[in-house]
Protein backbone atom coordinates (compact mmCIF):
# COMPACT_ATOMS: atom_id res chain seq x y z
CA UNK A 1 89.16 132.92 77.34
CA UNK A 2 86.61 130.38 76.13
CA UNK A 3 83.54 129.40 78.26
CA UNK A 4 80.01 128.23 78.81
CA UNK A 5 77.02 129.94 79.60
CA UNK A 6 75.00 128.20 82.25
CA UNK A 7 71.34 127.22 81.77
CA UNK A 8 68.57 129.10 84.72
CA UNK A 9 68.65 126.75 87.73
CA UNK A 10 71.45 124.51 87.12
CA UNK A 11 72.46 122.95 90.55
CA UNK A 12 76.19 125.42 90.28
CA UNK A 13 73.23 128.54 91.54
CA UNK A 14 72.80 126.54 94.48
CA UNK A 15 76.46 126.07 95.90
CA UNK A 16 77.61 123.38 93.48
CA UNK A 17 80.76 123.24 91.16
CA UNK A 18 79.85 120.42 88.60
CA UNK A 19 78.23 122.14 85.63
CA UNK A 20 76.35 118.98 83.41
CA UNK A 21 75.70 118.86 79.29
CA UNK A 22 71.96 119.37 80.33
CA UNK A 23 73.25 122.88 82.12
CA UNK A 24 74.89 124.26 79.27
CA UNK A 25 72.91 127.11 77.05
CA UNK A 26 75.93 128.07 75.09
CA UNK A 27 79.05 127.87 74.45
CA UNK A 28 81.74 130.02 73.28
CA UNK A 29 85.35 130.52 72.14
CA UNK A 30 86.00 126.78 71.22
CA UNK A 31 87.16 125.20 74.65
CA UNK A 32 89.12 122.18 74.25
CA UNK A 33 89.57 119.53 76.41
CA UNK A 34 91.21 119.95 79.66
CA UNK A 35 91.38 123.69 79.25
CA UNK A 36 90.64 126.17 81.83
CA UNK A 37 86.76 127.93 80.56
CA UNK A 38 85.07 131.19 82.05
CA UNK A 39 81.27 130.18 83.39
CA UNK A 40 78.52 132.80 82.64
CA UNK A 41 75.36 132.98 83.73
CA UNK A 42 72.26 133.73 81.24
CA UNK A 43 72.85 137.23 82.43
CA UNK A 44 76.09 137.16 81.28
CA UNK A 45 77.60 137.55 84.56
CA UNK A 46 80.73 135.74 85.95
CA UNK A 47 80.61 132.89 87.78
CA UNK A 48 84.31 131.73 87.99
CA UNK A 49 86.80 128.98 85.86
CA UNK A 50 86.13 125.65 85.57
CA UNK A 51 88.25 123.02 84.01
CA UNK A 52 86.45 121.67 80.76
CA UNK A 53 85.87 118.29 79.13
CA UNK A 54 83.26 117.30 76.87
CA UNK A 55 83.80 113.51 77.11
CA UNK A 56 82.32 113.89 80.49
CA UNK A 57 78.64 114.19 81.48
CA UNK A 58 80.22 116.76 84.33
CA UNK A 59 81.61 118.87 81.34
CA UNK A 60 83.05 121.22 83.44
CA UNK A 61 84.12 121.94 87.53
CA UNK A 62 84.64 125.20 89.17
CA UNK A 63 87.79 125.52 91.13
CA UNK A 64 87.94 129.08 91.50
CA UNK A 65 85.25 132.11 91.72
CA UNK A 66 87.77 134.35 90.31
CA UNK A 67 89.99 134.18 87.17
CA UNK A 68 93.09 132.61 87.64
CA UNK A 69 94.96 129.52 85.80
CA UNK A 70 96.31 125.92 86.40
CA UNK A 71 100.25 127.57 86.60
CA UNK A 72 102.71 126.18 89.36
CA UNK A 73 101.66 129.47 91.52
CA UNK A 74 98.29 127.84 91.85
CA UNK A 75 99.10 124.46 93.04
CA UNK A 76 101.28 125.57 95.46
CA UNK A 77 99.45 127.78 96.97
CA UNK A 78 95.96 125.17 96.85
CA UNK A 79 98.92 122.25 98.40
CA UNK A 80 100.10 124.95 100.86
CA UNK A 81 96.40 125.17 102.26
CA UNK A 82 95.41 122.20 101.85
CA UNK A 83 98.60 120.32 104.04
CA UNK A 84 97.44 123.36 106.77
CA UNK A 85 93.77 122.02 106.70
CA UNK A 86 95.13 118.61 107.71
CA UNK A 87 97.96 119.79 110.56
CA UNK A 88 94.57 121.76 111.90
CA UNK A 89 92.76 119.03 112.02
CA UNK A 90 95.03 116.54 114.12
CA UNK A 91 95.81 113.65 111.81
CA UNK A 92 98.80 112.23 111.58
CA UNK A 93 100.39 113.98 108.59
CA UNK A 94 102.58 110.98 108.01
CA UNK A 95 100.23 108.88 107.28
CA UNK A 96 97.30 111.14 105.45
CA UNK A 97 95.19 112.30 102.47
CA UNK A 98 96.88 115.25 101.43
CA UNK A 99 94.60 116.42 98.99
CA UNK A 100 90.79 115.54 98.50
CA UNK A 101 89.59 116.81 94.24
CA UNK A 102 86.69 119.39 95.07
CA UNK A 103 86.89 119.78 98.72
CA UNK A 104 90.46 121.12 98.57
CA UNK A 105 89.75 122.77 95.05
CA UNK A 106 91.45 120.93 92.78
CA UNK A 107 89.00 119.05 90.62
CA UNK A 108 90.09 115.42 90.56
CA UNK A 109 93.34 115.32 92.22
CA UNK A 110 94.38 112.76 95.14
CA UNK A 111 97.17 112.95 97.00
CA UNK A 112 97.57 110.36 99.78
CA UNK A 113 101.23 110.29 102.23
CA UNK A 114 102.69 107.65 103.50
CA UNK A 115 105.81 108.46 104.77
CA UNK A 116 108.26 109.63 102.67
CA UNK A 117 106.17 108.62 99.84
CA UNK A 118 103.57 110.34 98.24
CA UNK A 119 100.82 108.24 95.98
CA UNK A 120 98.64 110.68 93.53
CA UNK A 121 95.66 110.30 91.28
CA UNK A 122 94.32 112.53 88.70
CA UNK A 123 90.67 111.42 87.97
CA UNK A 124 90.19 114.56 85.37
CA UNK A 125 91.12 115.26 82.53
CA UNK A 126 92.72 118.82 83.09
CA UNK A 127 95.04 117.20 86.30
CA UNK A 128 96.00 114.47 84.17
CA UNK A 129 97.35 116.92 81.39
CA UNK A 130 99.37 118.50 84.22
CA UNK A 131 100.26 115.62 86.29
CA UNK A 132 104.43 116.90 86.12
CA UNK A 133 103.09 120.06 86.96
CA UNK A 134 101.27 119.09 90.05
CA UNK A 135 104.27 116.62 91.01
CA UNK A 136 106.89 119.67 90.91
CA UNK A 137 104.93 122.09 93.36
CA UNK A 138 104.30 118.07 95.37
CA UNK A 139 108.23 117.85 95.77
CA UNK A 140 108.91 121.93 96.36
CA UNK A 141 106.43 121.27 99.36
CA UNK A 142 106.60 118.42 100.59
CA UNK A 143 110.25 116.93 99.51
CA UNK A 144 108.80 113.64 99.19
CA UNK A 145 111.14 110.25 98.40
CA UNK A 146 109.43 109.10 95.57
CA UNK A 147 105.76 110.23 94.10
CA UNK A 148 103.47 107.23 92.27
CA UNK A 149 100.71 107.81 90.40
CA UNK A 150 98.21 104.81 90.69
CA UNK A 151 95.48 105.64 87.84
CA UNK A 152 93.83 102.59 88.53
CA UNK A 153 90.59 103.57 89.22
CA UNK A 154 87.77 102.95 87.06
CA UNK A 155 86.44 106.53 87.41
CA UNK A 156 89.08 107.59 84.89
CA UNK A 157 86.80 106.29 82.20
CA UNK A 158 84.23 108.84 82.75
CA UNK A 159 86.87 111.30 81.66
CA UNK A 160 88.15 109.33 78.76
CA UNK A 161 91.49 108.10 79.86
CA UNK A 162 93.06 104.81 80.22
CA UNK A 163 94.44 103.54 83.55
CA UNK A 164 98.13 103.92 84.20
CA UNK A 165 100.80 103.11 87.09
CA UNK A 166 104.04 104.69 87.01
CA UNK A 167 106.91 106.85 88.99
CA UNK A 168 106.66 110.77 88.47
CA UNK A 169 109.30 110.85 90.97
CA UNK A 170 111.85 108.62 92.76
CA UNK A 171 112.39 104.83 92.29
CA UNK A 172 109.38 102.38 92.81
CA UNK A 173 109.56 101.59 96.79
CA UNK A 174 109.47 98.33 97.98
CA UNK A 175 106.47 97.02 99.99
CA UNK A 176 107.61 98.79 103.35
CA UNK A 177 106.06 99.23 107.21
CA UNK A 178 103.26 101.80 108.70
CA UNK A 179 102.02 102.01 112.28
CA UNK A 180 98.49 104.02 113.22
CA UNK A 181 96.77 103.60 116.14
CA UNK A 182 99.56 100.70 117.56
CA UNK A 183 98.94 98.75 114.23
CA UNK A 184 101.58 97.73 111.88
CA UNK A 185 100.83 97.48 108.23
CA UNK A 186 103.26 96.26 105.41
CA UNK A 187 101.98 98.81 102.45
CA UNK A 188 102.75 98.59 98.57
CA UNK A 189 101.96 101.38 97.04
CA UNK A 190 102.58 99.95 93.23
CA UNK A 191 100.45 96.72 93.52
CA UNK A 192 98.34 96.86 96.51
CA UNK A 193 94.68 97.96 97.16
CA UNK A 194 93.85 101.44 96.91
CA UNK A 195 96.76 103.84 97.23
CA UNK A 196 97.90 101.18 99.78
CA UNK A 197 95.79 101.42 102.52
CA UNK A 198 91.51 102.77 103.55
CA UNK A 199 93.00 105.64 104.95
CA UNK A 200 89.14 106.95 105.21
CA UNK A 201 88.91 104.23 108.18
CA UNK A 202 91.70 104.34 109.95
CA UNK A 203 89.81 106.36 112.92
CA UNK A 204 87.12 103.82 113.10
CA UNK A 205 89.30 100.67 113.67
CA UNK A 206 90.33 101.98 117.25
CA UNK A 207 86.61 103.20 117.29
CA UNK A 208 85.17 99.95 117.08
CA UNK A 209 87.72 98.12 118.78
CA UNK A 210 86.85 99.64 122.18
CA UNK A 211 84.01 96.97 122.20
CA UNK A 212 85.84 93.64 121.16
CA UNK A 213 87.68 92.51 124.41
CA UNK A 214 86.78 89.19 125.05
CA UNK A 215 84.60 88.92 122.19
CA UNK A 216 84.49 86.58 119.22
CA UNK A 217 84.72 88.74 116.23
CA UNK A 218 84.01 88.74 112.71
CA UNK A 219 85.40 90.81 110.08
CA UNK A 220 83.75 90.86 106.39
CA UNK A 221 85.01 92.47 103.27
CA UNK A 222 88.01 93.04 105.31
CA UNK A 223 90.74 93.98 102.74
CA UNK A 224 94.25 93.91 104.63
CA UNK A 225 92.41 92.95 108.05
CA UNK A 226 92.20 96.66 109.82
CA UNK A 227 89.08 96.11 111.82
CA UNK A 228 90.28 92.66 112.85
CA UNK A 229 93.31 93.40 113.44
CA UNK A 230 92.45 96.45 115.85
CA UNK A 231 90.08 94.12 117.46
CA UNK A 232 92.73 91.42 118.14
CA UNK A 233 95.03 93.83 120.01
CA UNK A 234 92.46 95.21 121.86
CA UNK A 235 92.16 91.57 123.28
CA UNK A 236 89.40 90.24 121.27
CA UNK A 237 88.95 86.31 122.21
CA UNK A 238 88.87 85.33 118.85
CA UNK A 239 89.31 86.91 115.15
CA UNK A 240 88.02 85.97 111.80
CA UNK A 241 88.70 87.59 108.65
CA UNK A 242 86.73 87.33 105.30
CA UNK A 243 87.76 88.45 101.94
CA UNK A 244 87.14 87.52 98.65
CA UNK A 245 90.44 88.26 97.15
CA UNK A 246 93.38 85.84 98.06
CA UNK A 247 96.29 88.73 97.75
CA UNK A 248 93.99 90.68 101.25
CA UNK A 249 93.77 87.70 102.64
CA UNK A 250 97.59 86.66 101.79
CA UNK A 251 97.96 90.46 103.80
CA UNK A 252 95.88 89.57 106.68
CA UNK A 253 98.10 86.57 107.49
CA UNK A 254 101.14 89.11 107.24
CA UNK A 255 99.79 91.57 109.08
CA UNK A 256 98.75 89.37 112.51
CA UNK A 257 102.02 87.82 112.12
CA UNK A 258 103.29 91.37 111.84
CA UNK A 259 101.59 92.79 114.66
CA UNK A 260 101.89 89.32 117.20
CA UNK A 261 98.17 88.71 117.07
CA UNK A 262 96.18 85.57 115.88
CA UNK A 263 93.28 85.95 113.28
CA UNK A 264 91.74 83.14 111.67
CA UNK A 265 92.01 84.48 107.82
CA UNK A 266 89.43 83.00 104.94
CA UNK A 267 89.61 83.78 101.09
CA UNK A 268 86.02 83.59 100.49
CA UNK A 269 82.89 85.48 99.09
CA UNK A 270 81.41 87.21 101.63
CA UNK A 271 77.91 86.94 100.66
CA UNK A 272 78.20 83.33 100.18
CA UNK A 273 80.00 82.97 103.78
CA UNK A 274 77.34 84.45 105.61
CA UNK A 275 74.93 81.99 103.84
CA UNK A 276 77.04 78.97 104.70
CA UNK A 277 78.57 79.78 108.08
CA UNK A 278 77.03 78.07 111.14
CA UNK A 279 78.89 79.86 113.74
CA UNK A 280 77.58 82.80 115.84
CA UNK A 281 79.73 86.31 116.58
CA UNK A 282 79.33 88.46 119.29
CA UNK A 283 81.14 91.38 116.90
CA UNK A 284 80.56 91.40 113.20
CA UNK A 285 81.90 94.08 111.18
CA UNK A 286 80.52 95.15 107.61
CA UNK A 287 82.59 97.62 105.52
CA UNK A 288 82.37 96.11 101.96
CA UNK A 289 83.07 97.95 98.83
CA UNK A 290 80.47 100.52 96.92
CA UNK A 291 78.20 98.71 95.71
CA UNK A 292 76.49 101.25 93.59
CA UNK A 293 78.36 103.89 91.23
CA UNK A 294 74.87 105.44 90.01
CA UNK A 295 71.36 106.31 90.79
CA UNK A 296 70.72 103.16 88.10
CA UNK A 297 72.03 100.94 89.86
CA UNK A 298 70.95 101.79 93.93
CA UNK A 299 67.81 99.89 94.09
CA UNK A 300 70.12 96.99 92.81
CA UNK A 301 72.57 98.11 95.64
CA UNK A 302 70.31 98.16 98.34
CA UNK A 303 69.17 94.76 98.01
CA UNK A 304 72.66 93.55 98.18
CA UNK A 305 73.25 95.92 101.17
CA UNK A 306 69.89 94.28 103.05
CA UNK A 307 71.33 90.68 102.36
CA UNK A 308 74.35 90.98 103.91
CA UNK A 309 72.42 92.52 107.04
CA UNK A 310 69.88 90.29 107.49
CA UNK A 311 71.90 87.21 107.41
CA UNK A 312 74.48 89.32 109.50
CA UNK A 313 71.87 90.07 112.59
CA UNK A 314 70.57 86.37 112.32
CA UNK A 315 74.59 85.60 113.57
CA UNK A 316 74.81 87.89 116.48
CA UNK A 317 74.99 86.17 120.03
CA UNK A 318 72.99 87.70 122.54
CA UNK A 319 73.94 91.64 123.24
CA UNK A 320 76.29 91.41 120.12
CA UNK A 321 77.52 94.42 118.20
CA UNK A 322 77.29 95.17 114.47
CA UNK A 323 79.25 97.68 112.98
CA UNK A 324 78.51 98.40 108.98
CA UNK A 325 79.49 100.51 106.92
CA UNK A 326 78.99 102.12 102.93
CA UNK A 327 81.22 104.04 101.11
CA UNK A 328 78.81 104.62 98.28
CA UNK A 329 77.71 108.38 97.99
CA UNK A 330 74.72 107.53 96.41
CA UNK A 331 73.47 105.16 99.17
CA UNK A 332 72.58 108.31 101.60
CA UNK A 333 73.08 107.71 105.05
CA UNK A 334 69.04 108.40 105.48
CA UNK A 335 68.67 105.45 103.28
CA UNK A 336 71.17 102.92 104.67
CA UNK A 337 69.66 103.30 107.83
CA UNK A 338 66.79 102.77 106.69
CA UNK A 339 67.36 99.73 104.94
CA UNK A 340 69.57 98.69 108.13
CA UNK A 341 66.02 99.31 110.36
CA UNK A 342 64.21 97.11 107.29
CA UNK A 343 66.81 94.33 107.77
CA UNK A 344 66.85 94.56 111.85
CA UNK A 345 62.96 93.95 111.47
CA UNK A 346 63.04 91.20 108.72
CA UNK A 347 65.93 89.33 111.33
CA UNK A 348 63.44 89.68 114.03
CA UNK A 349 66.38 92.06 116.38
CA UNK A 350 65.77 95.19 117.55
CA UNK A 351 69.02 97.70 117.86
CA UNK A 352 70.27 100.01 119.73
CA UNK A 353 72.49 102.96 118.09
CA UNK A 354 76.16 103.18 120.15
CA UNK A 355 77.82 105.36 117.52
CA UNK A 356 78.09 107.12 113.93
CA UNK A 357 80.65 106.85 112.52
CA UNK A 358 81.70 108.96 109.20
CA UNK A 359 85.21 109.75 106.96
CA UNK A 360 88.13 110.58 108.55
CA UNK A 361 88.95 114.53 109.04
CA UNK A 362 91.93 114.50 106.12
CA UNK A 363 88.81 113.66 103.69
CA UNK A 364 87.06 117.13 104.02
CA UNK A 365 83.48 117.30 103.38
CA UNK A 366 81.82 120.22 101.36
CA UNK A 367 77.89 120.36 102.47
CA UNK A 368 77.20 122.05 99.26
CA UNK A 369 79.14 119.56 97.19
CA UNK A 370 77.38 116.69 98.50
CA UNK A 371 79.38 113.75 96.88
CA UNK A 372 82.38 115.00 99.04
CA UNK A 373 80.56 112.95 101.43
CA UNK A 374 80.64 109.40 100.44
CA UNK A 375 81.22 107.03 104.02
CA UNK A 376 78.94 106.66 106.76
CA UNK A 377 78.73 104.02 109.16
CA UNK A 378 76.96 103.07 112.48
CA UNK A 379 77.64 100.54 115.51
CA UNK A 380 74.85 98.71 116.81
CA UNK A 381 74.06 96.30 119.99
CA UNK A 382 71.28 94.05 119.77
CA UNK A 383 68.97 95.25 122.70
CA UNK A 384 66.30 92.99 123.72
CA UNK A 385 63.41 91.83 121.68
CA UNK A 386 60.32 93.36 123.28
């Protein structure tokens, strides 16, 4: 089998699977692209299989300490532990992320459920070569109506590959109904955002709900309208959604409808709303999109971040809550609380913490694989300036 030898204190010594160009000492055998490699160390001593591609900067990830290949056997038996992790766990495994790349060990493969129906990524190279292969041991599992695979996302490119939407299994379902936590959602899995829904947040809208009753709430950056719409049933006294894109918003306005609420739902840009807005909150919720895919681009990110806050805090009645959230893995929790304490004192508000808040349990975290963990998020109440 063809491999790499690994470079003296690359970051794989230390508990991580990514090995980088920079990493690399030698290699051997000719690996080709997407193929399965052996990783040596300079001692020439095993380290496992990684799948390989030298488009990437993360040439190659571990998924196994041993020797063993990509074959059906494998994937069903990775699935088999990985759909136990989740029925351990509690979620509702109708309504899940089935499979999470790294921290179920299989390098770049999504699976989210809805349903019947199962939506799949493959953000590498080597699961993207054996996409049929993956959806075969998918329907021997999990018998699934129909399987889509959304390779939409921009981190494709990384690998090399083009984005692609098509049916590895069943017919294309029709935009179709999902309830969690009392709220009903009309999902399309073809054309809508994500692989339909934030399935990462769905523990956190009931989470932050508990505080709205009564309250006048604002929701920013709020895709199909989860947070407000949580907030709304939970008797919130008034609801206001703001999104930049016109098909969420368009979703929103289903969704209340849906669900018998009333939300007051605004196509707008966010950051431009909170400028212009003269109205006050006693709830505002934050939970925009990454704003940051690299370590170029965080001081860059973190500016943006601050903005939002600052004019956020300045709209908070009197013992008002602020719940805010970032889904970029670069943006450490240590730091976005840090900028969130920088924006509290540039407001002129001093907070009090209420709650953490952090991915839901069907998006495992590895503490050793440290972008496993991408979302954080904290709930505030303004406390009284001293």
């Amino acid at each position: 089998m063809a491999g790499l030898i690994i470079r003296p204190r690359a970051r794989i010594f230390h508990g991580h699977e990514w090995v980088y160009k920079t990493e690399i000492q030698k290699t051997f055998g000719e690996p080709q692209p997407g193929e399965v490699v052996t990783l040596k160390d300079f001692r020439d001593r095993p380290l496992g299989v990684a799948i390989y591609n030298p488009e990437s900067q993360i040439v190659a990830r571990r998924f196994s300490r041993r020797k063993q290949d990509l074959d059906f056997a494998f994937f069903t038996r990775r699935l088999e532990y990985a759909v136990s992790v989740r029925e351990r766990s509690g979620v509702d495994m109708k309504l899940c992320r089935l499979v999470w790349s790294e921290s179920d060990g299989i390098p770049g493969l999504i699976v989210d459920r809805y349903g019947d129906h199962l939506v799949m990524q493959t953000l590498t190279l080597a699961m993207d070569q054996r996409a049929d292969l993956i959806a075969e041991a998918l329907i021997a599992l999990i018998k699934p109506t129909s399987i889509t695979l959304r390779n939409d996302s921009p981190m494709r490119k990384a690998e090399g590959m083009e984005p692609e939407i098509k049916m590895l299994h069943g017919d294309t379902p029709e935009p179709f109904e999902v309830v969690t936590g009392g709220i009903k959602f009309l999902v399309d899995l073809a054309e809508g955002q994500k692989t339909g829904l934030y399935l990462d947040q769905l523990d956190a809208y009931a989470s932050v709900a508990k505080y709205a009753k009564g309250l006048k709430v604002l929701d920013c950056f709020s895709n199909q309208g989860g947070f407000g719409l949580a907030c709304a049933l939970a008797g919130a006294a008034e609801v206001t959604c703001v999104d930049i894109s016109q098909s969420a918003i368009d979703a929103v306005s289903e969704n209340a409808e849906r669900n018998g609420v009333e939300i007051k739902a605004v196509c707008d840009n966010v950051f431009d709303y909170l400028r212009s807005c003269d109205e006050t909150f006693d709830l505002i919720i934050l939970d925009p999109p990454s704003f940051t895919k690299n370590k170029k681009s965080l001081t860059g990110a973190m500016r943006g971040y601050k903005d939002i806050h600052v004019r956020a805090l300045k709209m908070l009645n009197k013992d008002g809550y602020l719940s805010t959230y970032s889904c970029s893995h670069h943006a450490s929790r240590e730091k976005f609380l840090e900028m969130i304490v920088d924006s509290a004192v540039d407001a002129k508000k001093t907070l009090r913490l209420v709650e953490n808040h952090s991915q839901r349990l069907d998006h495992p975290v590895l503490p050793a694989l440290p972008e496993t963990e991408y979302l954080k998020g904290f709930t505030f109440q303004l406390a009284p300036n001293r």
